[in-house]
PDB file of N, CA and C in Angstrom:
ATOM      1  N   UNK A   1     123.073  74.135  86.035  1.00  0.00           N
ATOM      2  CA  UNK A   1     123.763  74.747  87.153  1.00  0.00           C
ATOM      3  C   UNK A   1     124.296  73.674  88.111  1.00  0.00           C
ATOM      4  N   UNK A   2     123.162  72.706  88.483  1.00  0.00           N
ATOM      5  CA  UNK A   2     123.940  71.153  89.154  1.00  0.00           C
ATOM      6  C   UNK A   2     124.812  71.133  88.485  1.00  0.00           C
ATOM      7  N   UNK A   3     125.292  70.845  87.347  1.00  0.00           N
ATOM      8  CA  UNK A   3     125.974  69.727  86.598  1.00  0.00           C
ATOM      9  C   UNK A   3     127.268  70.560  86.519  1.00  0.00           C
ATOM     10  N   UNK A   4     126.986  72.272  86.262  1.00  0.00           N
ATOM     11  CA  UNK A   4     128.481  72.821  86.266  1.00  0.00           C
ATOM     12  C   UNK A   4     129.240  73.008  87.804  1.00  0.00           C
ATOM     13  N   UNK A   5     127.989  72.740  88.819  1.00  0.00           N
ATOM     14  CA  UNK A   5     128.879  72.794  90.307  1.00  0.00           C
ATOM     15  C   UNK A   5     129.663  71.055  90.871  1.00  0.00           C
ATOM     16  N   UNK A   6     128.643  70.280  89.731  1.00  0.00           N
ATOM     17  CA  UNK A   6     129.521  69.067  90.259  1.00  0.00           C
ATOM     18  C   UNK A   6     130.688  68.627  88.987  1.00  0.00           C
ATOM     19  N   UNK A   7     130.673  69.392  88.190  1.00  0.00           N
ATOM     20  CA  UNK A   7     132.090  69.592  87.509  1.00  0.00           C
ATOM     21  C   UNK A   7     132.874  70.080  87.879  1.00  0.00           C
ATOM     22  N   UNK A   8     132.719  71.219  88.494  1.00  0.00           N
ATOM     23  CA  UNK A   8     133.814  72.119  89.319  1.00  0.00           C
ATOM     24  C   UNK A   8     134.633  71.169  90.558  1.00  0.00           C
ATOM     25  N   UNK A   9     133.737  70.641  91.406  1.00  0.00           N
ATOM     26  CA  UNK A   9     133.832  69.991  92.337  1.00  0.00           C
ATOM     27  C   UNK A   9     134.935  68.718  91.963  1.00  0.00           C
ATOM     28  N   UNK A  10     134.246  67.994  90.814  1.00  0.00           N
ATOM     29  CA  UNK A  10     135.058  67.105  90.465  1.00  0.00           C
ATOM     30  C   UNK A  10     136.729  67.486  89.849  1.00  0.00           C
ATOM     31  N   UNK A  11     136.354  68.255  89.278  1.00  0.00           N
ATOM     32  CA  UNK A  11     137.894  69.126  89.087  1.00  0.00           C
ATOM     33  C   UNK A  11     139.199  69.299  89.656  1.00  0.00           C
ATOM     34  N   UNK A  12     138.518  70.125  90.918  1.00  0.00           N
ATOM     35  CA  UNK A  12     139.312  70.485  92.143  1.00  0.00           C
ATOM     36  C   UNK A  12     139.599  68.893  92.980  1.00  0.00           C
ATOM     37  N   UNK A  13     139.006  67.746  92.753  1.00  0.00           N
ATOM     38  CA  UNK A  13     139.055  66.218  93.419  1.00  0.00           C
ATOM     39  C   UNK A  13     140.201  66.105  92.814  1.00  0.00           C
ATOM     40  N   UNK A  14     139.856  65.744  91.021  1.00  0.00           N
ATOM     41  CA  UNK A  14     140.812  65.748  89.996  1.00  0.00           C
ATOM     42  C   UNK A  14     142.336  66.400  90.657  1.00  0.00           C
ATOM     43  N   UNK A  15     142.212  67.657  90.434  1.00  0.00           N
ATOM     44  CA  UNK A  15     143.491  68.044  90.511  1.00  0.00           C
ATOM     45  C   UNK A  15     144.320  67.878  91.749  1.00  0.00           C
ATOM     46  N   UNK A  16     143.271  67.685  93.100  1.00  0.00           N
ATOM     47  CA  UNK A  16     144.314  67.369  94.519  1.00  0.00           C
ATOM     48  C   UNK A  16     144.976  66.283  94.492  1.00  0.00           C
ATOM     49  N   UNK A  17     144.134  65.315  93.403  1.00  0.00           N
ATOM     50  CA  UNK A  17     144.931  63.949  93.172  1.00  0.00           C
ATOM     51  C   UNK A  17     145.908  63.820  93.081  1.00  0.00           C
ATOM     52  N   UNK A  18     146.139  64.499  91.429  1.00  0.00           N
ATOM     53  CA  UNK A  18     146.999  64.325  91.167  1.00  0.00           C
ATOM     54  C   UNK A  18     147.983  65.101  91.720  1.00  0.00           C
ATOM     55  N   UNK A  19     147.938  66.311  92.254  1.00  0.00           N
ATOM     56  CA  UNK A  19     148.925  67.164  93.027  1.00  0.00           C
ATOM     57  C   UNK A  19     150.142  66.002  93.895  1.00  0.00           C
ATOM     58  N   UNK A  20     148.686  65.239  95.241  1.00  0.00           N
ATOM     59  CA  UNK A  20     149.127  64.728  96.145  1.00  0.00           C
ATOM     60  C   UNK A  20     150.256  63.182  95.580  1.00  0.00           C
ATOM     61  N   UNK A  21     149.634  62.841  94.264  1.00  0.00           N
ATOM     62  CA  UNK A  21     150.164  61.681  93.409  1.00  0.00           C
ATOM     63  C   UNK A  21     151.515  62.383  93.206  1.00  0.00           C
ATOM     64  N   UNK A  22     151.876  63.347  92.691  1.00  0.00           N
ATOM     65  CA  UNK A  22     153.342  64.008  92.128  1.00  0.00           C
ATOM     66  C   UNK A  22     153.746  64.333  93.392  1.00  0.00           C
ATOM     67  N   UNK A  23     153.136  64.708  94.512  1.00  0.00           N
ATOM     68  CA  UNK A  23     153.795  64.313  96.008  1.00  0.00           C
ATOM     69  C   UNK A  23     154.462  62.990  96.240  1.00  0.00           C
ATOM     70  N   UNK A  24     153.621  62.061  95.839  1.00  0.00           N
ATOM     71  CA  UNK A  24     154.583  60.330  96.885  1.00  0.00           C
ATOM     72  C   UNK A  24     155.395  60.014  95.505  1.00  0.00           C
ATOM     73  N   UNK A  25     155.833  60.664  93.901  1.00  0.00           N
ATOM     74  CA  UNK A  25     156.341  60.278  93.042  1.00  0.00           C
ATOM     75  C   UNK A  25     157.692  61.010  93.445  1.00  0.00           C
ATOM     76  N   UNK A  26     157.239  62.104  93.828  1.00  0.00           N
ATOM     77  CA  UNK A  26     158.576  62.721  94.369  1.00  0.00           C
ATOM     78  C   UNK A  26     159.387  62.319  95.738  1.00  0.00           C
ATOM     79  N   UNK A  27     158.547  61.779  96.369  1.00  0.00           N
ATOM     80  CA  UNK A  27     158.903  61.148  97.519  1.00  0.00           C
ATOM     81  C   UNK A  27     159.694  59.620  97.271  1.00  0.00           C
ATOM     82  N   UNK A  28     159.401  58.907  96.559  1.00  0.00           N
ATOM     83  CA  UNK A  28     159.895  57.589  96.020  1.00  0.00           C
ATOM     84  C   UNK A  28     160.730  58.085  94.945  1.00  0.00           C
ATOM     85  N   UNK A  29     161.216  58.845  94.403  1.00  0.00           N
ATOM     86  CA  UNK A  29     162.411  59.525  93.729  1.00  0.00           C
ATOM     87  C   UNK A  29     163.300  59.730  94.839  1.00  0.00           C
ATOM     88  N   UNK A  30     162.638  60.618  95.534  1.00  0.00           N
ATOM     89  CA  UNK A  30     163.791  60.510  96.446  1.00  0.00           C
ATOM     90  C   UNK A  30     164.621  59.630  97.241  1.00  0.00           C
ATOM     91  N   UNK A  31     164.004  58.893  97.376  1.00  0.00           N
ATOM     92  CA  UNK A  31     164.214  57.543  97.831  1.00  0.00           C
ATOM     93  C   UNK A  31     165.425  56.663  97.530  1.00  0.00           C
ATOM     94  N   UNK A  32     164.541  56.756  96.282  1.00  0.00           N
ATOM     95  CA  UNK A  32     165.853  55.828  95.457  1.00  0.00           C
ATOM     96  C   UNK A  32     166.626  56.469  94.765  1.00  0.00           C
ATOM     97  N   UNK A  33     166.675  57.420  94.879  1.00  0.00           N
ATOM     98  CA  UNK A  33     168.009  58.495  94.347  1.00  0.00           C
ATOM     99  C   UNK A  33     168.798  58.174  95.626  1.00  0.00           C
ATOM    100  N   UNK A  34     168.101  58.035  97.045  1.00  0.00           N
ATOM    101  CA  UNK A  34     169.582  58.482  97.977  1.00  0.00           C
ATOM    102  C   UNK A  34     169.359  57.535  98.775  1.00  0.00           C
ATOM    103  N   UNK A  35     168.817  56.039  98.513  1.00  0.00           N
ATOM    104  CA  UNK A  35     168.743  55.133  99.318  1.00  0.00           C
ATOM    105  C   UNK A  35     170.034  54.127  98.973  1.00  0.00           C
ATOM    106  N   UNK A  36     170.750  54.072 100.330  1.00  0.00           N
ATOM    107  CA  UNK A  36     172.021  53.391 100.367  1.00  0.00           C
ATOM    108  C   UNK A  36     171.706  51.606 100.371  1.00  0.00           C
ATOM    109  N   UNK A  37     172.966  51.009 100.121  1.00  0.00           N
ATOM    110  CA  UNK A  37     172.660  49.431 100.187  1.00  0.00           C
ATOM    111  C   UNK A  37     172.280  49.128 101.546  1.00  0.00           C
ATOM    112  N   UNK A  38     172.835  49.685 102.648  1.00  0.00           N
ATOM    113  CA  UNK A  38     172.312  49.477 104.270  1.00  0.00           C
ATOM    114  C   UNK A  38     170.871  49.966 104.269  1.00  0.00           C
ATOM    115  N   UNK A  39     170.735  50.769 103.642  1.00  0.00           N
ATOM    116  CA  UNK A  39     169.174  51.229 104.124  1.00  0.00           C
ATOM    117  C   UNK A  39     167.573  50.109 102.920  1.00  0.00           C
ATOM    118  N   UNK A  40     168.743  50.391 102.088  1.00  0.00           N
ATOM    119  CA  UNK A  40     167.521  48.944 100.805  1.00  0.00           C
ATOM    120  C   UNK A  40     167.760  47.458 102.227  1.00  0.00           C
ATOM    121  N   UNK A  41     168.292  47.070 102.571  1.00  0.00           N
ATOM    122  CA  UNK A  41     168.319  45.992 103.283  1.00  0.00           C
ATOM    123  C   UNK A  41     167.367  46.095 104.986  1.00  0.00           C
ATOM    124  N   UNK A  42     166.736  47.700 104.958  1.00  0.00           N
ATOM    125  CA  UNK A  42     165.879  47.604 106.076  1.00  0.00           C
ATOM    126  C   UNK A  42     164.228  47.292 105.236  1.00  0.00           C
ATOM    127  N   UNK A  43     163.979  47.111 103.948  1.00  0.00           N
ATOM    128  CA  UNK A  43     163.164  46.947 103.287  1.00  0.00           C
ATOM    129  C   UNK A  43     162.678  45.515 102.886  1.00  0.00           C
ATOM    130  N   UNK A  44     161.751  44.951 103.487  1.00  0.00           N
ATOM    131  CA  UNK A  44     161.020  43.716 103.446  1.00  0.00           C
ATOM    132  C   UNK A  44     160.000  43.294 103.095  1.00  0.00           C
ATOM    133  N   UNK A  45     159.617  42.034 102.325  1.00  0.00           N
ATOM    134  CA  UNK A  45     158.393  41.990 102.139  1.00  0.00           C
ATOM    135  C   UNK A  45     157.564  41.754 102.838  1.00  0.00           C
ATOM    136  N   UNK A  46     156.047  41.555 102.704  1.00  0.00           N
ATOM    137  CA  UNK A  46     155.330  41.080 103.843  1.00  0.00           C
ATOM    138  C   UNK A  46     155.277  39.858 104.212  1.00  0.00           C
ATOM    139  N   UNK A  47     155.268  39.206 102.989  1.00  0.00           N
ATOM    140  CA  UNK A  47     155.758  37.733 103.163  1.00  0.00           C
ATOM    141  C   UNK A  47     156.623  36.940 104.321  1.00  0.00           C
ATOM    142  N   UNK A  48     158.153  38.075 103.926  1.00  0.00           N
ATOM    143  CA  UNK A  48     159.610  37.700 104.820  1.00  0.00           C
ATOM    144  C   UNK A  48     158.667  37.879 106.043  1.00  0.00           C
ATOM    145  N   UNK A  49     158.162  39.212 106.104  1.00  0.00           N
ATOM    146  CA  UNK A  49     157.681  39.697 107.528  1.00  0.00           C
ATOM    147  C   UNK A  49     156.495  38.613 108.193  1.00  0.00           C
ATOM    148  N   UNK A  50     156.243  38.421 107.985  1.00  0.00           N
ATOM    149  CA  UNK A  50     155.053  37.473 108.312  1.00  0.00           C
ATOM    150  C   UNK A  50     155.863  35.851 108.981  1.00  0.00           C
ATOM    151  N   UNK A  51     156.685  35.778 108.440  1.00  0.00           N
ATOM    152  CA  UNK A  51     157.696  34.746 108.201  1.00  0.00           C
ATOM    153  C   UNK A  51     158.863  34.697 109.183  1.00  0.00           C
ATOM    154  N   UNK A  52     159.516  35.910 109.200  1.00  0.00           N
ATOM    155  CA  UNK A  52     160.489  35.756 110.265  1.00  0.00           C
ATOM    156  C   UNK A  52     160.455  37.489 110.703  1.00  0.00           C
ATOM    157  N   UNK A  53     159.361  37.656 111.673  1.00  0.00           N
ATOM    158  CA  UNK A  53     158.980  38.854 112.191  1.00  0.00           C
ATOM    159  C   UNK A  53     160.600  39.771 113.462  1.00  0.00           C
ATOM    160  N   UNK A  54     161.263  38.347 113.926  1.00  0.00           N
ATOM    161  CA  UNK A  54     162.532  38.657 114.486  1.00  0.00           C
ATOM    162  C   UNK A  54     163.619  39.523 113.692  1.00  0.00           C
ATOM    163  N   UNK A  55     163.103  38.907 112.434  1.00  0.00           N
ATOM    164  CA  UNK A  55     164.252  39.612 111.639  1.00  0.00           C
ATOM    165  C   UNK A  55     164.251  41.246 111.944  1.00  0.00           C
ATOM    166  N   UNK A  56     162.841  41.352 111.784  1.00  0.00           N
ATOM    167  CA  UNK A  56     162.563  42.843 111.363  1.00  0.00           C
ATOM    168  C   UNK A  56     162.537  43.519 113.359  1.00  0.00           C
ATOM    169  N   UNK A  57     162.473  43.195 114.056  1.00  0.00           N
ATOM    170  CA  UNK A  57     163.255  43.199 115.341  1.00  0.00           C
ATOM    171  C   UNK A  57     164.556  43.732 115.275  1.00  0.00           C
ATOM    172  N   UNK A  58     165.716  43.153 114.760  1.00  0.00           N
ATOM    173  CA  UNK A  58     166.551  43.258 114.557  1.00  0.00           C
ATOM    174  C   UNK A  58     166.898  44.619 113.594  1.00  0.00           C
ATOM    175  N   UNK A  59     166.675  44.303 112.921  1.00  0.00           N
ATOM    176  CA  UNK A  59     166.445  45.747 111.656  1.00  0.00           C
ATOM    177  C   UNK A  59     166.507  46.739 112.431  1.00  0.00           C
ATOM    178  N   UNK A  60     165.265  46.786 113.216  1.00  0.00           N
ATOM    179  CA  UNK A  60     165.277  48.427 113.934  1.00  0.00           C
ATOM    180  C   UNK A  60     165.894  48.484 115.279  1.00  0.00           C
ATOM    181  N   UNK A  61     166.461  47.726 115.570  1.00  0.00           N
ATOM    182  CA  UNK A  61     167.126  47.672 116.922  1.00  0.00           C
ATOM    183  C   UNK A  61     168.503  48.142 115.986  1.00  0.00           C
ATOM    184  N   UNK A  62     169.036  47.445 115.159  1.00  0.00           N
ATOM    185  CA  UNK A  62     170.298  47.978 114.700  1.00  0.00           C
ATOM    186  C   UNK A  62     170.146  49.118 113.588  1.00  0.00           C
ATOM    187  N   UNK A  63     169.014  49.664 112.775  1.00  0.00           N
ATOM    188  CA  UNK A  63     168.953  50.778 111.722  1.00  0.00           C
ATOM    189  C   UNK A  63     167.995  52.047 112.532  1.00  0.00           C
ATOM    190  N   UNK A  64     167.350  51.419 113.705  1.00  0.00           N
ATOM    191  CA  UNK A  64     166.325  52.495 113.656  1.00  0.00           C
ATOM    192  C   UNK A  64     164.964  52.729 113.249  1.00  0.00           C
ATOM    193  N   UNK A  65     164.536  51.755 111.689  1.00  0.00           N
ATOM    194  CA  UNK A  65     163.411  51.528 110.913  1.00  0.00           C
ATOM    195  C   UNK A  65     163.908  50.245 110.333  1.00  0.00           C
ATOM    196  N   UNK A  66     162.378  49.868 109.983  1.00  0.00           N
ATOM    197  CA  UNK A  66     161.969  48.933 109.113  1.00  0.00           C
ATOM    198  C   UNK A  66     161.328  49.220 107.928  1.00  0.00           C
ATOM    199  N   UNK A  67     161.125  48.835 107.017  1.00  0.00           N
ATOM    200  CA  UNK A  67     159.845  49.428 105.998  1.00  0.00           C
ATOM    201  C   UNK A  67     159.356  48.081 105.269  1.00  0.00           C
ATOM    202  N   UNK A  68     158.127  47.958 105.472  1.00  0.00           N
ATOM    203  CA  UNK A  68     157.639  46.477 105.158  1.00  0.00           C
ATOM    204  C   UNK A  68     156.700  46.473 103.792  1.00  0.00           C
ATOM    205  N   UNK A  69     157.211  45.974 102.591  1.00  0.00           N
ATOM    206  CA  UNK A  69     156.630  46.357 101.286  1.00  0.00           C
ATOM    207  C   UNK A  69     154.863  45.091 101.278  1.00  0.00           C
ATOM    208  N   UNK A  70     153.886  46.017 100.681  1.00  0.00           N
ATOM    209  CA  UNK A  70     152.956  45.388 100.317  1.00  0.00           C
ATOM    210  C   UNK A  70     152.787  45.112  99.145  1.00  0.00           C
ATOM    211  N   UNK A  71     153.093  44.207  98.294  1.00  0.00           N
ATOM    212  CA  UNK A  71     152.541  44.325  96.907  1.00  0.00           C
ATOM    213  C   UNK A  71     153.205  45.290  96.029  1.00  0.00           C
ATOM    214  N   UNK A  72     154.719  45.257  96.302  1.00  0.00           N
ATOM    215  CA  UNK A  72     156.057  45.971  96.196  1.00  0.00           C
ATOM    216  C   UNK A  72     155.831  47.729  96.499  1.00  0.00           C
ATOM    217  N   UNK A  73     154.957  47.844  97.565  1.00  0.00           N
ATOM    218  CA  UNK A  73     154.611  49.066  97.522  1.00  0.00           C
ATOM    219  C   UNK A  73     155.078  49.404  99.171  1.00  0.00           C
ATOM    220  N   UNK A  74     156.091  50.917  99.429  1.00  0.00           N
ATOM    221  CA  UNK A  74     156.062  50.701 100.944  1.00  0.00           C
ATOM    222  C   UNK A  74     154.472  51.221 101.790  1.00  0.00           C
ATOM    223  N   UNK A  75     154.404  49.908 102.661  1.00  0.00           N
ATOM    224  CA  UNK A  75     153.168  50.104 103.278  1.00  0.00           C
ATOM    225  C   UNK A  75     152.949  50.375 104.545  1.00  0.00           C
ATOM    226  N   UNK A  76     154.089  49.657 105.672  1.00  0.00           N
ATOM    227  CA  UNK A  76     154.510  49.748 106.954  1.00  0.00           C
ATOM    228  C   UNK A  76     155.517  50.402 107.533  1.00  0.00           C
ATOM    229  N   UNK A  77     155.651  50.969 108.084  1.00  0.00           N
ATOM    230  CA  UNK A  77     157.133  51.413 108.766  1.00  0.00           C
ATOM    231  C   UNK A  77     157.479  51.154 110.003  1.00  0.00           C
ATOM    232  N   UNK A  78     158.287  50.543 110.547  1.00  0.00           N
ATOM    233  CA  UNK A  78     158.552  49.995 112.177  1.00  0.00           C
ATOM    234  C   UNK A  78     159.054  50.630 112.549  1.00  0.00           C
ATOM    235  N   UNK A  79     159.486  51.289 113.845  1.00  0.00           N
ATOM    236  CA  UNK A  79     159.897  52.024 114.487  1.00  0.00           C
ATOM    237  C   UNK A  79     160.222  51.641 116.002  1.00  0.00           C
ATOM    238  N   UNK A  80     161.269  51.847 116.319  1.00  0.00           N
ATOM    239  CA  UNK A  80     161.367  51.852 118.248  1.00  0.00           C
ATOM    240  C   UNK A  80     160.513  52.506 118.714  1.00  0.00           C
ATOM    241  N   UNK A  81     159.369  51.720 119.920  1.00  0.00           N
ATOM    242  CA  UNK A  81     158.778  52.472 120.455  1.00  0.00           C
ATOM    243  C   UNK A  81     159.285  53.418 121.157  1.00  0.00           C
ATOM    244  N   UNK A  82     160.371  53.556 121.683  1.00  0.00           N
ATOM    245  CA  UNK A  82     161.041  54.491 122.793  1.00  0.00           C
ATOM    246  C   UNK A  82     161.469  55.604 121.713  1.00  0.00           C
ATOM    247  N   UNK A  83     161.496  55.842 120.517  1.00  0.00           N
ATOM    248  CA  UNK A  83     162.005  56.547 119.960  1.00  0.00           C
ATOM    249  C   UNK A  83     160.587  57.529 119.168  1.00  0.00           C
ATOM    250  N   UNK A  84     159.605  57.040 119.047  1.00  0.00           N
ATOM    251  CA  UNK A  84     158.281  57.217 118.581  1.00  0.00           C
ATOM    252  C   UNK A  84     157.984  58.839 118.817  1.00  0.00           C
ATOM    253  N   UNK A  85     158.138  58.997 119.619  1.00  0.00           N
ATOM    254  CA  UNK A  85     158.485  61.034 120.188  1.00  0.00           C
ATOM    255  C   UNK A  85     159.184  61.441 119.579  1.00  0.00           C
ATOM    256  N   UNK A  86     160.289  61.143 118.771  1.00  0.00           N
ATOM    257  CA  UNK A  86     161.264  61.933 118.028  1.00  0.00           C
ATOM    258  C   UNK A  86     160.298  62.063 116.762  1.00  0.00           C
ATOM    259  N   UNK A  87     159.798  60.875 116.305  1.00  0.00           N
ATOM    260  CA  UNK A  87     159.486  60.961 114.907  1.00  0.00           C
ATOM    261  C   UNK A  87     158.071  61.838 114.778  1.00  0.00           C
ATOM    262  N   UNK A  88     157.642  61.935 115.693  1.00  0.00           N
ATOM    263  CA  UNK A  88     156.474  63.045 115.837  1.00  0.00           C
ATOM    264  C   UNK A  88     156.405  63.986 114.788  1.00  0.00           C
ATOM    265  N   UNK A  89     154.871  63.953 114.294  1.00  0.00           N
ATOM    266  CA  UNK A  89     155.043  65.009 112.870  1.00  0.00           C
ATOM    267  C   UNK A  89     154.421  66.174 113.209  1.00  0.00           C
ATOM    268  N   UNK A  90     154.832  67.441 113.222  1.00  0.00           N
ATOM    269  CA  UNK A  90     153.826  68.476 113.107  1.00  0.00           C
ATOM    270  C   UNK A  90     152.812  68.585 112.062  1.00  0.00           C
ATOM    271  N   UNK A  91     151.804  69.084 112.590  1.00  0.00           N
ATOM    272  CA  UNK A  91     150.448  69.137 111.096  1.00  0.00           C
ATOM    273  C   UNK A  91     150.769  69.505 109.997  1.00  0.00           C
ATOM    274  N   UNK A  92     151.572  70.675 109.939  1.00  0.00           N
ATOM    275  CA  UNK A  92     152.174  71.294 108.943  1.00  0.00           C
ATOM    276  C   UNK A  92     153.209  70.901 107.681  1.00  0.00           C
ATOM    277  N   UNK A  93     154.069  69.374 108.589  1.00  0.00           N
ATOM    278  CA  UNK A  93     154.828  69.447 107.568  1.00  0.00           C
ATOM    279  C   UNK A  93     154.386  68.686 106.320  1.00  0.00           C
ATOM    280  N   UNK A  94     154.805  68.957 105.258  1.00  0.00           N
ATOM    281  CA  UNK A  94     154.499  67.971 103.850  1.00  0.00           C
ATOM    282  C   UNK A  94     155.185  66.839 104.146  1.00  0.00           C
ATOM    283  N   UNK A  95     154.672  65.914 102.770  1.00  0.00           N
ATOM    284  CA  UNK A  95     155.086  64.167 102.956  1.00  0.00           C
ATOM    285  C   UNK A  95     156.796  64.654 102.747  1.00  0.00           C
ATOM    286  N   UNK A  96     157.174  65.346 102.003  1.00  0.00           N
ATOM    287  CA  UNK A  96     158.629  65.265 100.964  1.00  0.00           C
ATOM    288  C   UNK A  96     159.499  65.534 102.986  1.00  0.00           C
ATOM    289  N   UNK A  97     158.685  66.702 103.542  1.00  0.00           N
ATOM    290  CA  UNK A  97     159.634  67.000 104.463  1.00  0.00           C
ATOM    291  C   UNK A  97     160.421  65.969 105.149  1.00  0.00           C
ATOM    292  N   UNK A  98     158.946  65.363 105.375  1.00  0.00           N
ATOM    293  CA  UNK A  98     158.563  64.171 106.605  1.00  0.00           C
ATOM    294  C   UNK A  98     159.800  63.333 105.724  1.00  0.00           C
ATOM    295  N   UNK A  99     159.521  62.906 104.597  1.00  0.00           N
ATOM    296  CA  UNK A  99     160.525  61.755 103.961  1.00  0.00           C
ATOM    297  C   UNK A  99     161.981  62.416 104.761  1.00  0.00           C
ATOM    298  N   UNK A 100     162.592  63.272 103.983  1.00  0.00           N
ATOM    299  CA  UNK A 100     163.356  64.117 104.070  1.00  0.00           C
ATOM    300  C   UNK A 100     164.138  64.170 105.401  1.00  0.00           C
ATOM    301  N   UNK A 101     163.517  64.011 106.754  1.00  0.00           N
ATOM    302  CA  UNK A 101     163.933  64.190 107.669  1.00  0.00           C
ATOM    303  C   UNK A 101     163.810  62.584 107.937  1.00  0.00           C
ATOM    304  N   UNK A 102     163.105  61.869 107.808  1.00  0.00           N
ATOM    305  CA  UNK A 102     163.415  59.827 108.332  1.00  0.00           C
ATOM    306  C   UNK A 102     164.933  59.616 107.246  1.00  0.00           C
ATOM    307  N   UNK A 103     165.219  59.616 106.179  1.00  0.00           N
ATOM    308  CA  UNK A 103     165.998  59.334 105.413  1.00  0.00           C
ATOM    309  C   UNK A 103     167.723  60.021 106.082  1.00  0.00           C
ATOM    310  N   UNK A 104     167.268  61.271 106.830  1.00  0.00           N
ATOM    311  CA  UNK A 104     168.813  61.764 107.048  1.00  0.00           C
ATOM    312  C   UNK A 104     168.969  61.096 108.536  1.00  0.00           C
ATOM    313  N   UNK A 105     167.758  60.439 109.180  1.00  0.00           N
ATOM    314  CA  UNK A 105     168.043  60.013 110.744  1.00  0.00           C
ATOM    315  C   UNK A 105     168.686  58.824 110.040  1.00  0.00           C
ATOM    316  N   UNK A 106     167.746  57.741 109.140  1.00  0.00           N
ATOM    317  CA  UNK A 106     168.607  56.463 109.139  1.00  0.00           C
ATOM    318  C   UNK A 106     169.613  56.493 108.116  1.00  0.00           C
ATOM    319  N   UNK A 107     170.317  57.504 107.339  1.00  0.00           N
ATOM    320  CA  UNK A 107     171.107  58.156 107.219  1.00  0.00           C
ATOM    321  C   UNK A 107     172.750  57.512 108.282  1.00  0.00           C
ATOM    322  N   UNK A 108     172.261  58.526 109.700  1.00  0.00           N
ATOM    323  CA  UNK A 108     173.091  58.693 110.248  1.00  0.00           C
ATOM    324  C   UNK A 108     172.991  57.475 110.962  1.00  0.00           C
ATOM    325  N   UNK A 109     172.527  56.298 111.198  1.00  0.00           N
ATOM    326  CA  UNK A 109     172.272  54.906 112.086  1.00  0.00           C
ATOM    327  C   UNK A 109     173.560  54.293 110.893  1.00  0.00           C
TER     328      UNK A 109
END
């Protein structure tokens, strides 16, 4: 009876995984389905970043965002502090939304 409640348990772990995994696969599809050459050029490594942190200053003073890759993975996102209230997430929304709505702001930058 243990062993079939911590199977169950593990299951339902199992499957949020992978749910939430086909979440950020769809999210990085999206991405690069509709990521323009201006917007791949707000994308840095940590390295650059570490390196010439002005740059990425610049970035979001003129795009709006930054996105700072770890280990070719996006890990950071910069943002104007004065703008930090717009990007405000409700609890509710999903990652795809959230993508969905940063992509059409720097979009329009």
């Amino acid at each position: 009876m243990l062993f079939e409640r911590i199977s169950a348990d593990e299951l339902k772990q199992l499957e949020f995984q992978k749910k939430t995994e086909e979440k950020f696969d769809e999210v990085f599809e999206y991405i690069s389905d509709h990521a323009e050459s201006e917007q791949k050029n707000s994308i840095i490594s940590i390295t650059e970043a570490n390196q010439n942190f002005s740059k990425i200053t610049r970035l979001v003073d003129e795009r709006g965002t930054a996105v700072i890759l770890k280990n070719n993975v996006p890990r950071y996102l910069v943002i104007d502090f004065s703008k930090a209230d717009e990007n405000a997430i409700a609890s509710d929304e999903d990652v795809l939304a959230i993508s969905k709505r940063l992509l059409a702001q720097n979009k329009e930058a």
